[in-house]
C-alpha atoms as a PDB file:
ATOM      1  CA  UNK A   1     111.366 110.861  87.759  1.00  0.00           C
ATOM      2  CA  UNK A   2     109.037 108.288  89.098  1.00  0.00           C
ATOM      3  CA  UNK A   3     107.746 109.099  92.615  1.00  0.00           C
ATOM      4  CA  UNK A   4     108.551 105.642  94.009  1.00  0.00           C
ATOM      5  CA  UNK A   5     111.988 106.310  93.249  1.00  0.00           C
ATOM      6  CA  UNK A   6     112.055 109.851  94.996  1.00  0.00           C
ATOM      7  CA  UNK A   7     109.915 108.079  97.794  1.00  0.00           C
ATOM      8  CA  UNK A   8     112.441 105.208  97.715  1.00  0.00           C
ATOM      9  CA  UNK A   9     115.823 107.407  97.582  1.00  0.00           C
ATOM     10  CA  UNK A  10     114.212 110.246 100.410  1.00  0.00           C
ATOM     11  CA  UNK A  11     113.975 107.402 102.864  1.00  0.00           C
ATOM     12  CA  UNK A  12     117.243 105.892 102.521  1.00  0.00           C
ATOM     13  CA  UNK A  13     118.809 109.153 103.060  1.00  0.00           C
ATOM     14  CA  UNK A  14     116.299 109.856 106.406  1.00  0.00           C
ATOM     15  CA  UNK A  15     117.259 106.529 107.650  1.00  0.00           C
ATOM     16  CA  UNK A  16     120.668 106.149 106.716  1.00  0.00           C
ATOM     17  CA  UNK A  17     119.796 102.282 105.702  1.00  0.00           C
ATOM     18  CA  UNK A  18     118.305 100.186 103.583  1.00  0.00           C
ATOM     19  CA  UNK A  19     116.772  97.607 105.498  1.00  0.00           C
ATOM     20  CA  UNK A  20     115.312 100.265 107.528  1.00  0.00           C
ATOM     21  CA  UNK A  21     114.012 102.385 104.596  1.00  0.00           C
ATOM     22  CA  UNK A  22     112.177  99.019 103.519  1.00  0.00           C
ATOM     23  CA  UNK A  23     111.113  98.203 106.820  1.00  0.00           C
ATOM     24  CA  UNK A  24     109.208 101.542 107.025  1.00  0.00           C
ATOM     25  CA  UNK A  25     108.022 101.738 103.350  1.00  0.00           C
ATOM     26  CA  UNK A  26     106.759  97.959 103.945  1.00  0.00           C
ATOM     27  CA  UNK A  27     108.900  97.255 100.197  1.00  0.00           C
ATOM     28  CA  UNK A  28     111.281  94.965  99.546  1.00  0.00           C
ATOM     29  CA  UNK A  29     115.598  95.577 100.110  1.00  0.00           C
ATOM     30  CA  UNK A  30     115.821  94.783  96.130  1.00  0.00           C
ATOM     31  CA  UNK A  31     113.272  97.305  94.905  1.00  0.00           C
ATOM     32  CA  UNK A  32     114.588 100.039  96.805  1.00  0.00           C
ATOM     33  CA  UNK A  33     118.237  98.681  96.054  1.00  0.00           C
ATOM     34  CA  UNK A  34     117.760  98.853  92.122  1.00  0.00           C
ATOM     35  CA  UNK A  35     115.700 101.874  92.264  1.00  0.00           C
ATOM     36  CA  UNK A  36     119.225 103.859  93.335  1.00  0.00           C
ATOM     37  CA  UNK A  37     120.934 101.987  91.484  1.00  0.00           C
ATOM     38  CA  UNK A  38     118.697 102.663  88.481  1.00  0.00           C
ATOM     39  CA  UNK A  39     118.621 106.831  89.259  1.00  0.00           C
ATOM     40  CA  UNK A  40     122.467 106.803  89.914  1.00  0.00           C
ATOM     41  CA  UNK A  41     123.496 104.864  86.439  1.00  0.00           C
ATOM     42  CA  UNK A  42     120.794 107.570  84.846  1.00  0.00           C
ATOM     43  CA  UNK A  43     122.212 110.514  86.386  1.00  0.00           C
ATOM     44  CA  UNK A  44     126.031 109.279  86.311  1.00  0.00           C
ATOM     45  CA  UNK A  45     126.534 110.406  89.648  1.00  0.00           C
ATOM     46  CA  UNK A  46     126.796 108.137  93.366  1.00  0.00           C
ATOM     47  CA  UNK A  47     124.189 109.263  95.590  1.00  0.00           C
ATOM     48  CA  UNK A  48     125.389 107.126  98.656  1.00  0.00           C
ATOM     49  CA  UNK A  49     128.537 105.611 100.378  1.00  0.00           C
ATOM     50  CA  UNK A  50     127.845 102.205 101.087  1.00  0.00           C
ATOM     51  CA  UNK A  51     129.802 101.281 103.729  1.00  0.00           C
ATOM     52  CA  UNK A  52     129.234  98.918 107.581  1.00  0.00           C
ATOM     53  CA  UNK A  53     127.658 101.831 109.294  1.00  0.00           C
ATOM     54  CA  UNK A  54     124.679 101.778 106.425  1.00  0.00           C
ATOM     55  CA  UNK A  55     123.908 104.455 102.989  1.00  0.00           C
ATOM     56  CA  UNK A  56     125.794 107.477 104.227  1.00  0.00           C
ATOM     57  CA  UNK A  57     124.413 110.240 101.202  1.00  0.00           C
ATOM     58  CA  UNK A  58     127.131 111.362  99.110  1.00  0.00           C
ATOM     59  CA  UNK A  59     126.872 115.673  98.242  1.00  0.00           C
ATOM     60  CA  UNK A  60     124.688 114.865  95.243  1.00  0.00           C
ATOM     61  CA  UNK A  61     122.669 112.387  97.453  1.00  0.00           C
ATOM     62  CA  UNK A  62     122.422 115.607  99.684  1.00  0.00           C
ATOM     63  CA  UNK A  63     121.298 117.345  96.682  1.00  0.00           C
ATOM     64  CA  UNK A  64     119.169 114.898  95.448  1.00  0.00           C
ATOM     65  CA  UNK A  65     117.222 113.845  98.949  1.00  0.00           C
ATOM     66  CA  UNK A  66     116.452 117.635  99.474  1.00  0.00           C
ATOM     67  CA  UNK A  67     114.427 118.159  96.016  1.00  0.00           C
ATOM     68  CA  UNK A  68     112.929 114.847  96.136  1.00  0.00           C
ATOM     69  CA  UNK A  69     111.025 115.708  99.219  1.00  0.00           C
ATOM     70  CA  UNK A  70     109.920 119.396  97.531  1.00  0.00           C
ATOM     71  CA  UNK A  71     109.116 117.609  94.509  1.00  0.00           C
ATOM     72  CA  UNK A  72     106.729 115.250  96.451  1.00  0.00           C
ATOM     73  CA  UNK A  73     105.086 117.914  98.780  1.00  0.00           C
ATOM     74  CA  UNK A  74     104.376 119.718  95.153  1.00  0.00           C
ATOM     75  CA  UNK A  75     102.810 116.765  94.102  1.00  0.00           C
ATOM     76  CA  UNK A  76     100.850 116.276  97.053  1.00  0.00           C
ATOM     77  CA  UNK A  77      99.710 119.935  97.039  1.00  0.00           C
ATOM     78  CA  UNK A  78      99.187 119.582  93.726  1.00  0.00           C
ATOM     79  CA  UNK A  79      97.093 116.979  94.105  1.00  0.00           C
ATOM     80  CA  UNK A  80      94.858 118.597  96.680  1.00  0.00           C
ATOM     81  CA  UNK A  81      94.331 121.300  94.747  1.00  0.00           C
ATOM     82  CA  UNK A  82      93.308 119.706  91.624  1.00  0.00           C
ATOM     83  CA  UNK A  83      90.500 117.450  93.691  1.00  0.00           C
ATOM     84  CA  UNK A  84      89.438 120.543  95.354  1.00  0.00           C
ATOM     85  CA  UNK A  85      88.778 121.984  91.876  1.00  0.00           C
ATOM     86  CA  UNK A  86      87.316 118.831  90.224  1.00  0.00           C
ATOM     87  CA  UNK A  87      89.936 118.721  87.393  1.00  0.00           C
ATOM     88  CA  UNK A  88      91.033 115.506  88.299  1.00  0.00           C
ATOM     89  CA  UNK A  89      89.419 112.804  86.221  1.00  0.00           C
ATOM     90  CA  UNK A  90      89.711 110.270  88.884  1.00  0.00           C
ATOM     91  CA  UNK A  91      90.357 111.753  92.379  1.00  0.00           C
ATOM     92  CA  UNK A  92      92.718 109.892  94.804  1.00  0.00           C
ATOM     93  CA  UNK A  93      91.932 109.884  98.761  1.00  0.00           C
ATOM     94  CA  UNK A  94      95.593 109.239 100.695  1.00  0.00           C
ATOM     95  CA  UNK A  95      95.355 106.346 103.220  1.00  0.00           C
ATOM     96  CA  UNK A  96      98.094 105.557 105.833  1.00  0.00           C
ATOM     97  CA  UNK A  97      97.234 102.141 106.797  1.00  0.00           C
ATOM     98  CA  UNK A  98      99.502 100.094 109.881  1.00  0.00           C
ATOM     99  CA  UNK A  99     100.318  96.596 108.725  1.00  0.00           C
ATOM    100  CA  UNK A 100      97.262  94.788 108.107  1.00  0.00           C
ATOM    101  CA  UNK A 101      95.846  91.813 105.745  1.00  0.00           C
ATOM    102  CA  UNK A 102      92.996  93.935 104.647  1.00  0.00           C
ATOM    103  CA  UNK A 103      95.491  95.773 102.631  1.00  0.00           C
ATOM    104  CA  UNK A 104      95.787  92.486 100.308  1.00  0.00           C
ATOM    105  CA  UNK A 105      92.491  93.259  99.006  1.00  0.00           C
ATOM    106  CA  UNK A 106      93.676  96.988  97.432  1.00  0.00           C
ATOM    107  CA  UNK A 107      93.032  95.765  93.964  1.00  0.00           C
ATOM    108  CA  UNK A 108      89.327  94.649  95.022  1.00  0.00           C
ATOM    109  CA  UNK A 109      88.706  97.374  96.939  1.00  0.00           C
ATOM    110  CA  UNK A 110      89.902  99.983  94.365  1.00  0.00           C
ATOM    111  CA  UNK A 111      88.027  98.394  91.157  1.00  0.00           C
ATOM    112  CA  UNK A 112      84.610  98.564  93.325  1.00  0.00           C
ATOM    113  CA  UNK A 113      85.481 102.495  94.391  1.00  0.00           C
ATOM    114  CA  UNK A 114      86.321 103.639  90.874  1.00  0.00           C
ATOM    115  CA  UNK A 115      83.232 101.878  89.709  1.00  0.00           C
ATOM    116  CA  UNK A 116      80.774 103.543  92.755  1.00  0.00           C
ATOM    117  CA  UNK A 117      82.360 107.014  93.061  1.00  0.00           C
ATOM    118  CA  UNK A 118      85.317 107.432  90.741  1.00  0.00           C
ATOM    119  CA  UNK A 119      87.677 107.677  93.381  1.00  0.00           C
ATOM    120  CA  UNK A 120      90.648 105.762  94.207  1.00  0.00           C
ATOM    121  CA  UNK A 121      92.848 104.657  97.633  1.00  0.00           C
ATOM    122  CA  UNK A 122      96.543 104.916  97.442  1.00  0.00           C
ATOM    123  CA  UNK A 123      96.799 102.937 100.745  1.00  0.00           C
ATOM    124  CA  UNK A 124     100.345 103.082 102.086  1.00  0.00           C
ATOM    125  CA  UNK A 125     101.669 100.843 104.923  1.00  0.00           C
ATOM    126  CA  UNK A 126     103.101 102.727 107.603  1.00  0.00           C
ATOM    127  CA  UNK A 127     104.462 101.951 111.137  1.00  0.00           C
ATOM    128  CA  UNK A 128     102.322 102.176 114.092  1.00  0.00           C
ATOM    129  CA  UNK A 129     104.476 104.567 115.724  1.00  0.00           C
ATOM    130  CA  UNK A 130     104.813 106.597 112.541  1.00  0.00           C
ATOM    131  CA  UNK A 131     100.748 107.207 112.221  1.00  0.00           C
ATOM    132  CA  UNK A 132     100.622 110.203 114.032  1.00  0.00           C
ATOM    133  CA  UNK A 133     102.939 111.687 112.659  1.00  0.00           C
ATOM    134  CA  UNK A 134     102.100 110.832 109.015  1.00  0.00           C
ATOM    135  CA  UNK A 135      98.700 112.465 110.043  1.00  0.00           C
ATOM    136  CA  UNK A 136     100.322 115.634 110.717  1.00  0.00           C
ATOM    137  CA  UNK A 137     102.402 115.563 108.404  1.00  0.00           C
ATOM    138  CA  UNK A 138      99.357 116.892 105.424  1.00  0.00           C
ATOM    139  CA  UNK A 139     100.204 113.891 103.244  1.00  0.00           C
ATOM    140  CA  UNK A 140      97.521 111.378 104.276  1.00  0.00           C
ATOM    141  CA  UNK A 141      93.907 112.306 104.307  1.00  0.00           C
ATOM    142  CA  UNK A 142      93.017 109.498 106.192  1.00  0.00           C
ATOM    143  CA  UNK A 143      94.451 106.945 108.564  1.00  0.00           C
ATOM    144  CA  UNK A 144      93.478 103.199 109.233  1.00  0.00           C
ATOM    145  CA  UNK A 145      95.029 101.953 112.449  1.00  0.00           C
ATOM    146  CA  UNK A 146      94.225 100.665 116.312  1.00  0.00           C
ATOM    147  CA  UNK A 147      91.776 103.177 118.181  1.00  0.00           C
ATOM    148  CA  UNK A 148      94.537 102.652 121.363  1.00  0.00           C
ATOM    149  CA  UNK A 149      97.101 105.157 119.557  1.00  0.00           C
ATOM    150  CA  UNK A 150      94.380 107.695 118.874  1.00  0.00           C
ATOM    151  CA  UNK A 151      93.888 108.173 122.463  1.00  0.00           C
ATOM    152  CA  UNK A 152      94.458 111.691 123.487  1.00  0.00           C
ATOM    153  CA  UNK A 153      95.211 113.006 120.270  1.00  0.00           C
ATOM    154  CA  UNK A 154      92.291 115.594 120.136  1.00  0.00           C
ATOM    155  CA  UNK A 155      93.242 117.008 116.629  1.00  0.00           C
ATOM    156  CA  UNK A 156      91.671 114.019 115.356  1.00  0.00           C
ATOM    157  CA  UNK A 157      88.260 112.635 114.788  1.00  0.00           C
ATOM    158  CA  UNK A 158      88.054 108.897 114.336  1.00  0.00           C
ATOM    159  CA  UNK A 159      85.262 106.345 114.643  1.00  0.00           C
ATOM    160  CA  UNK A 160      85.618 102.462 114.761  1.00  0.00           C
ATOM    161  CA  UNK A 161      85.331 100.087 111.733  1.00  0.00           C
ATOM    162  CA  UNK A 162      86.051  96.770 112.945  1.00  0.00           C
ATOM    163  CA  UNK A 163      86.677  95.058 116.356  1.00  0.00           C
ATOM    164  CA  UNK A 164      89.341  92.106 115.908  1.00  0.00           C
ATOM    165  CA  UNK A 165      89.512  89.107 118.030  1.00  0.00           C
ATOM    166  CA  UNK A 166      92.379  87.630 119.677  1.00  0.00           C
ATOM    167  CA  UNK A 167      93.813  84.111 118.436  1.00  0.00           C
ATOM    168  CA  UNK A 168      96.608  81.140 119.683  1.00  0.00           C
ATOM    169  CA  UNK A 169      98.101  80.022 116.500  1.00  0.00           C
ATOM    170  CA  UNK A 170     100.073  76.854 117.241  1.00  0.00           C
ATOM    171  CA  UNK A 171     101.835  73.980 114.402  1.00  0.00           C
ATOM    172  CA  UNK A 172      99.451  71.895 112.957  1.00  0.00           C
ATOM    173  CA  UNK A 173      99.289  68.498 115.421  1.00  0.00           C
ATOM    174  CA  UNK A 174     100.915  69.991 118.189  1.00  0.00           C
ATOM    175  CA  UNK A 175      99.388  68.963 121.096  1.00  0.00           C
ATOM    176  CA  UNK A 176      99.046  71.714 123.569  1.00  0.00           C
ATOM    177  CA  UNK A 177      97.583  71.100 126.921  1.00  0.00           C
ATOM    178  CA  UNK A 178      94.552  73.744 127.266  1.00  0.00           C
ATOM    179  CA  UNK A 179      91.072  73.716 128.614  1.00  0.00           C
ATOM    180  CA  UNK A 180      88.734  73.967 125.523  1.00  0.00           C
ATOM    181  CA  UNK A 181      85.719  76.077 126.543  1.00  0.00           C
ATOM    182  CA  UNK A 182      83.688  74.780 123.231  1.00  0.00           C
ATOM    183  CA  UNK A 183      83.595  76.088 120.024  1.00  0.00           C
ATOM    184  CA  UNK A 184      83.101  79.636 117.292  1.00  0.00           C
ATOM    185  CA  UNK A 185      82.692  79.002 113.479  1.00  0.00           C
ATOM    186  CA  UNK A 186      84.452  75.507 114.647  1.00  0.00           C
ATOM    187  CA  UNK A 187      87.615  76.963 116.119  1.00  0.00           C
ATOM    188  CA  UNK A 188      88.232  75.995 119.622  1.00  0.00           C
ATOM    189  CA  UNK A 189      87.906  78.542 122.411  1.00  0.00           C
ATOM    190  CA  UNK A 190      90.805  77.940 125.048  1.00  0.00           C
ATOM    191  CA  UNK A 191      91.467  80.784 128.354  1.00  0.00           C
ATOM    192  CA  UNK A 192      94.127  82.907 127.530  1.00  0.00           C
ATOM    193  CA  UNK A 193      95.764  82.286 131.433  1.00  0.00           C
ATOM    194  CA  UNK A 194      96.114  78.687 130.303  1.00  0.00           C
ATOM    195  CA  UNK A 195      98.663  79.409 127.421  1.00  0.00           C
ATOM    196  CA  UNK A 196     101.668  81.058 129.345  1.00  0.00           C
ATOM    197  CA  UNK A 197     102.693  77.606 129.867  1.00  0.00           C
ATOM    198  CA  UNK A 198     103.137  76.902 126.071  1.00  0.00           C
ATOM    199  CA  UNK A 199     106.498  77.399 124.334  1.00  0.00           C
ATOM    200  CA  UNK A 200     105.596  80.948 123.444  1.00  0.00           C
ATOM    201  CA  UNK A 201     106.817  82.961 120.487  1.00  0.00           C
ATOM    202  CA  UNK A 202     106.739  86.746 121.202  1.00  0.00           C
ATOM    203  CA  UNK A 203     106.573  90.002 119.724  1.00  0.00           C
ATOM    204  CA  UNK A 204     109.438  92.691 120.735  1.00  0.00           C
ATOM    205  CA  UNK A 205     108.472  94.539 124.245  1.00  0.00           C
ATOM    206  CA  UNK A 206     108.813  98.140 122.252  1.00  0.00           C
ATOM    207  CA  UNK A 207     105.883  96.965 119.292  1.00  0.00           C
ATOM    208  CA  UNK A 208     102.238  97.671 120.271  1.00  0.00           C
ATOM    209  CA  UNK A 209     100.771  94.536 119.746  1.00  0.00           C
ATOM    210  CA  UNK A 210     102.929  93.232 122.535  1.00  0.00           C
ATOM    211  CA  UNK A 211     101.573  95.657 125.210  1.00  0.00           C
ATOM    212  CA  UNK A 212      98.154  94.419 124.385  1.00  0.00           C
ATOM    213  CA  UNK A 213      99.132  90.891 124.607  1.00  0.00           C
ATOM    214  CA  UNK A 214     101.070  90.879 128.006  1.00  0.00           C
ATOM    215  CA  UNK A 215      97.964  92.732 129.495  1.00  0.00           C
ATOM    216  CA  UNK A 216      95.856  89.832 127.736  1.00  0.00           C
ATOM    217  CA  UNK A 217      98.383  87.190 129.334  1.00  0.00           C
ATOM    218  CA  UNK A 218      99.117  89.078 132.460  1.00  0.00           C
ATOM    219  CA  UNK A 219     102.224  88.825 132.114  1.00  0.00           C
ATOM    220  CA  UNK A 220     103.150  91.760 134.864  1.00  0.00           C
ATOM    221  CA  UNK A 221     101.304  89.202 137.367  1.00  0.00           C
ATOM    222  CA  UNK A 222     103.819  86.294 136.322  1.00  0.00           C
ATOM    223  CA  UNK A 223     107.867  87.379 136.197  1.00  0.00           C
ATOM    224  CA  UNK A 224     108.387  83.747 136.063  1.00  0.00           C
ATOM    225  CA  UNK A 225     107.346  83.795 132.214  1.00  0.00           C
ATOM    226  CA  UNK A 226     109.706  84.061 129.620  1.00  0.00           C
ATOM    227  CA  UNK A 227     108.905  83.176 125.736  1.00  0.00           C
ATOM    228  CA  UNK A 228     110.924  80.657 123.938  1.00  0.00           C
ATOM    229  CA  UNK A 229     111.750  83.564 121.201  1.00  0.00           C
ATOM    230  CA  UNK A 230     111.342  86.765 120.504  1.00  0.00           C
ATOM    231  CA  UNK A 231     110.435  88.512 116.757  1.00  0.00           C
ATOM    232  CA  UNK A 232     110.286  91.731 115.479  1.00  0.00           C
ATOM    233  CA  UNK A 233     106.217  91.475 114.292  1.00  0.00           C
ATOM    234  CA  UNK A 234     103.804  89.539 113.696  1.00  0.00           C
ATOM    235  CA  UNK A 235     104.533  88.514 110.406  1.00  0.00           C
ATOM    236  CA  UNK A 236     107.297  86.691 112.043  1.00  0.00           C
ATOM    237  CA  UNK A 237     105.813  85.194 114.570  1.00  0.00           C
ATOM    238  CA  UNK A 238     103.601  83.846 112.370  1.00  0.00           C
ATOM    239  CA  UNK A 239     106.429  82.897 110.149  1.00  0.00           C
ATOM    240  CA  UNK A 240     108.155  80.752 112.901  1.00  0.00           C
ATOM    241  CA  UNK A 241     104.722  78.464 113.577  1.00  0.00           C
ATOM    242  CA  UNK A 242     104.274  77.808 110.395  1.00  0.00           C
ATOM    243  CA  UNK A 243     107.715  76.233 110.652  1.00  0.00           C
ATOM    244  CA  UNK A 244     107.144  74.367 113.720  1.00  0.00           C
ATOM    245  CA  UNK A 245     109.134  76.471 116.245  1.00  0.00           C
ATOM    246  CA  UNK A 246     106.137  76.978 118.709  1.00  0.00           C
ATOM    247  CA  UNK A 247     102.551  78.717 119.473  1.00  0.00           C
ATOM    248  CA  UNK A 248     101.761  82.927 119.129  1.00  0.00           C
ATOM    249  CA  UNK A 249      99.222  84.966 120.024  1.00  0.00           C
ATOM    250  CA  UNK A 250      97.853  87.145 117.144  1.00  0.00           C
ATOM    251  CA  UNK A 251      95.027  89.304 115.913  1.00  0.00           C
ATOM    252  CA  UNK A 252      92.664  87.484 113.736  1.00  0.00           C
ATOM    253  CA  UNK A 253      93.274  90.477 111.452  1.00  0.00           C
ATOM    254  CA  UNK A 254      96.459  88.980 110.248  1.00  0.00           C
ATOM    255  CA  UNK A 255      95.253  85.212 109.876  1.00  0.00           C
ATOM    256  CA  UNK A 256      94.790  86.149 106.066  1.00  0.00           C
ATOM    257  CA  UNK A 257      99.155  85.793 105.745  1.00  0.00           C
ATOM    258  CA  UNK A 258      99.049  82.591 107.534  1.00  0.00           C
ATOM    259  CA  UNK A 259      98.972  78.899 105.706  1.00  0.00           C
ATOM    260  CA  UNK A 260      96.401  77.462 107.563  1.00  0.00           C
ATOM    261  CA  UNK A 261      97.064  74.161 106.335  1.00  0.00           C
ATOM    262  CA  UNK A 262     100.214  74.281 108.538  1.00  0.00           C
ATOM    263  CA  UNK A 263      98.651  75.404 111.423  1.00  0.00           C
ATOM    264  CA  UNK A 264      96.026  75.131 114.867  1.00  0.00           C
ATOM    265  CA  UNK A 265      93.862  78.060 115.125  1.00  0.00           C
ATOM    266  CA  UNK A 266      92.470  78.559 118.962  1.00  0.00           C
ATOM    267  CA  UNK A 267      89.997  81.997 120.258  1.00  0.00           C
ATOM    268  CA  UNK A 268      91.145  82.919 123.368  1.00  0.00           C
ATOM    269  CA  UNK A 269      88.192  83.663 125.824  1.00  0.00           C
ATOM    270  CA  UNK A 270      88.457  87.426 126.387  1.00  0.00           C
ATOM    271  CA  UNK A 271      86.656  90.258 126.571  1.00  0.00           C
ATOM    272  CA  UNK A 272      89.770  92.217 125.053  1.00  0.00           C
ATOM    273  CA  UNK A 273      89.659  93.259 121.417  1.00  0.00           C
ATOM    274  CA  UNK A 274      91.598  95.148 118.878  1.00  0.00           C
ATOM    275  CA  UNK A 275      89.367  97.981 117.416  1.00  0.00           C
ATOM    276  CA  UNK A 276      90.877  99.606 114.313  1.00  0.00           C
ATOM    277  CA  UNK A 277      89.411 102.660 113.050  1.00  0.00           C
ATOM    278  CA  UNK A 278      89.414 105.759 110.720  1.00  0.00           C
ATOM    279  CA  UNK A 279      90.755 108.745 111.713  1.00  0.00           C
ATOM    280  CA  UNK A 280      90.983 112.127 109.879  1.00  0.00           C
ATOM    281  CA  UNK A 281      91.848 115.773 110.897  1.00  0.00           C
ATOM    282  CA  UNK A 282      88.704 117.829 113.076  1.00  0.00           C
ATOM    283  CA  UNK A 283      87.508 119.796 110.290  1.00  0.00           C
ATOM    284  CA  UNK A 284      88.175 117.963 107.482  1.00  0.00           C
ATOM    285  CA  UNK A 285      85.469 119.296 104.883  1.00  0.00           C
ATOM    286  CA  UNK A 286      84.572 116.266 102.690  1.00  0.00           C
ATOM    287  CA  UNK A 287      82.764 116.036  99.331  1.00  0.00           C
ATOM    288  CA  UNK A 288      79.523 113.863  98.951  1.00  0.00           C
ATOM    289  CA  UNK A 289      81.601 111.577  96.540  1.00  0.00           C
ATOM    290  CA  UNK A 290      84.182 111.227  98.832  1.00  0.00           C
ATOM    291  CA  UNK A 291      81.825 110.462 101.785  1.00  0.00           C
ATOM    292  CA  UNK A 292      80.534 107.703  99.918  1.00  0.00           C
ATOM    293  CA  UNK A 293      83.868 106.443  99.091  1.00  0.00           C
ATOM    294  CA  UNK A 294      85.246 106.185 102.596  1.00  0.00           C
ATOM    295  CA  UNK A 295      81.745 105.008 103.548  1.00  0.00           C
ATOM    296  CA  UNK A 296      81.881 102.207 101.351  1.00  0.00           C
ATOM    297  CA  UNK A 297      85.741 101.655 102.324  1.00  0.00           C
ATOM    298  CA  UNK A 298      84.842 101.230 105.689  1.00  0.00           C
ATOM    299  CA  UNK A 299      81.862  98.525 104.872  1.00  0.00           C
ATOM    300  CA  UNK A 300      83.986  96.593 102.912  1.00  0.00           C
ATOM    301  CA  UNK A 301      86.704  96.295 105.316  1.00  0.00           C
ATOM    302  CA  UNK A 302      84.434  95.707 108.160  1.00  0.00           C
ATOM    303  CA  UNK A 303      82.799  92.804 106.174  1.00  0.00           C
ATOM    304  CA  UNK A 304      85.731  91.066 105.316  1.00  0.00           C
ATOM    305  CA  UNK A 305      87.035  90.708 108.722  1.00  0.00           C
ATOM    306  CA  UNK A 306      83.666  90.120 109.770  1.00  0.00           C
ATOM    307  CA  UNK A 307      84.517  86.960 107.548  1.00  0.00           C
ATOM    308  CA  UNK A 308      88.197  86.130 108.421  1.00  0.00           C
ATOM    309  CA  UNK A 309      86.995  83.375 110.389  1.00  0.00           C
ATOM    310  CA  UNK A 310      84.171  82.102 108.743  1.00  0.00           C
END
């Protein structure tokens, strides 16, 4: 059994969905559809009941769900314990990592690791609100994600890698009527009070990126505003100015999924910034190997969105 597919079939059973499965495993429907569809055929039994409601699990889905997450606690344990004894070859350091463009550069990041240390990142995308508990939950070793949802959480240590800068992404051409307070790396700089009078494209109220960016707007100051739409990320929002439907406010951290040839890139004059850091379990004993590794980890990614703008 491949553990994407246990991975794959555990979730769809949690969350009673596909679409929801993929939305939280950052995968596509399709993958996660022919991966069931694959272990079913194989095993000759139906592991769900597809039906309006979503993937209800069948008794052998039951069956199935329950030793799929033993088999992949064994593995993680297993894991663990093989590292800790230096019988694995190449050692693996677990990374839950909230949706960000640095994660494109896995590949990169990875060959240079293996090369320096002889470790490796098996960097998973998880949900903001899902960090924590992925923490606790012994899988992860590390996490990369916003220093805001640390707060309070004293079973962890963190420290910052990157700080990320605050951006008005807008259809390439459109005129929008802002003050321009001059320029950074030849991007305009416009005051983020000016823009609430754009056709705005907005994240969902319940997503954490949308806190940040009414208290960057002020938006509990002005009732009057509404947005033209509202998305789910943003991916989305990025998504719907790229096809001309209006302007978004972003973190420069996820300019690397935009076309900018289809776009207007502003910095919005603030003092506010995203810091995303590491964070790891008080205690956590670490090997010199795998201090360089997450040493060098952090570098990297702290250069390259040191050069997102550039």
């Amino acid at each position: 059994m491949k553990s994407r597919e246990l991975e794959y079939i555990l979730t769809v059973a949690q969350e009673g969905s596909i679409a929801r499965a993929a939305e939280k495993l950052y995968v596509g429907q399709p993958a996660i559809s022919k991966a069931i569809s694959s272990v079913e055929k194989s095993l000759d039994l139906q592991l769900f009941i597809r039906d309006r409601t979503g993937m209800i699990p069948t008794e052998a889905g039951i069956i199935y769900a329950e030793y799929a997450r033993r088999i992949l606690e064994i593995d993680r344990q297993m894991r663990e314990n093989l590292r800790e004894h230096g019988e694995m070859r190449t050692r693996e350091i677990r990374i839950a990592m909230t949706l960000n463009a640095l994660s494109l550069r896995n590949r990169e990041l990875n060959q240079l690791l293996s090369e320096k240390t002889g470790y490796t990142l098996r960097m998973d995308n998880v949900l903001t609100k899902d960090i924590i508990d992925a923490m606790r939950s012994g899988y992860y070793d590390y996490a990369v994600c916003p220093e805001r949802i640390l707060s309070g959480q004293k079973e962890f240590t963190y420290i910052p890698i990157y700080k990320s800068k605050w951006l008005l992404i807008a259809p390439k051409g459109l005129p929008i009527s802002v003050e321009i307070l001059g320029e950074k790396h030849g991007i305009p700089i416009v005051v983020p009070g000016q823009i609430r009078k754009l056709e705005l494209i907005m994240q969902e109220d319940s997503t954490n990126v949308r806190k940040e960016i009414d208290i960057l707007l002020r938006l509990d100051d002005h009732p009057e505003f509404h947005p033209k739409m509202v998305v789910a990320n943003s991916m989305l929002a990025i998504e719907e100015v790229t096809n001309g439907a209006g302007c978004a406010v972003i973190s420069d951290t996820f300019l690397a999924f935009a076309d900018k040839e289809k776009i207007d890139i502003y910095i919005l004059d603030t003092d506010m910034v995203v810091t995303t850091c590491l964070a790891y379990r008080k205690g956590r004993q670490q090997s010199g190997a795998e201090k360089v590794c997450i040493q060098t980890m952090c570098r990297y990614l702290h250069d390259h969105n040191d050069n997102i703008l550039r």
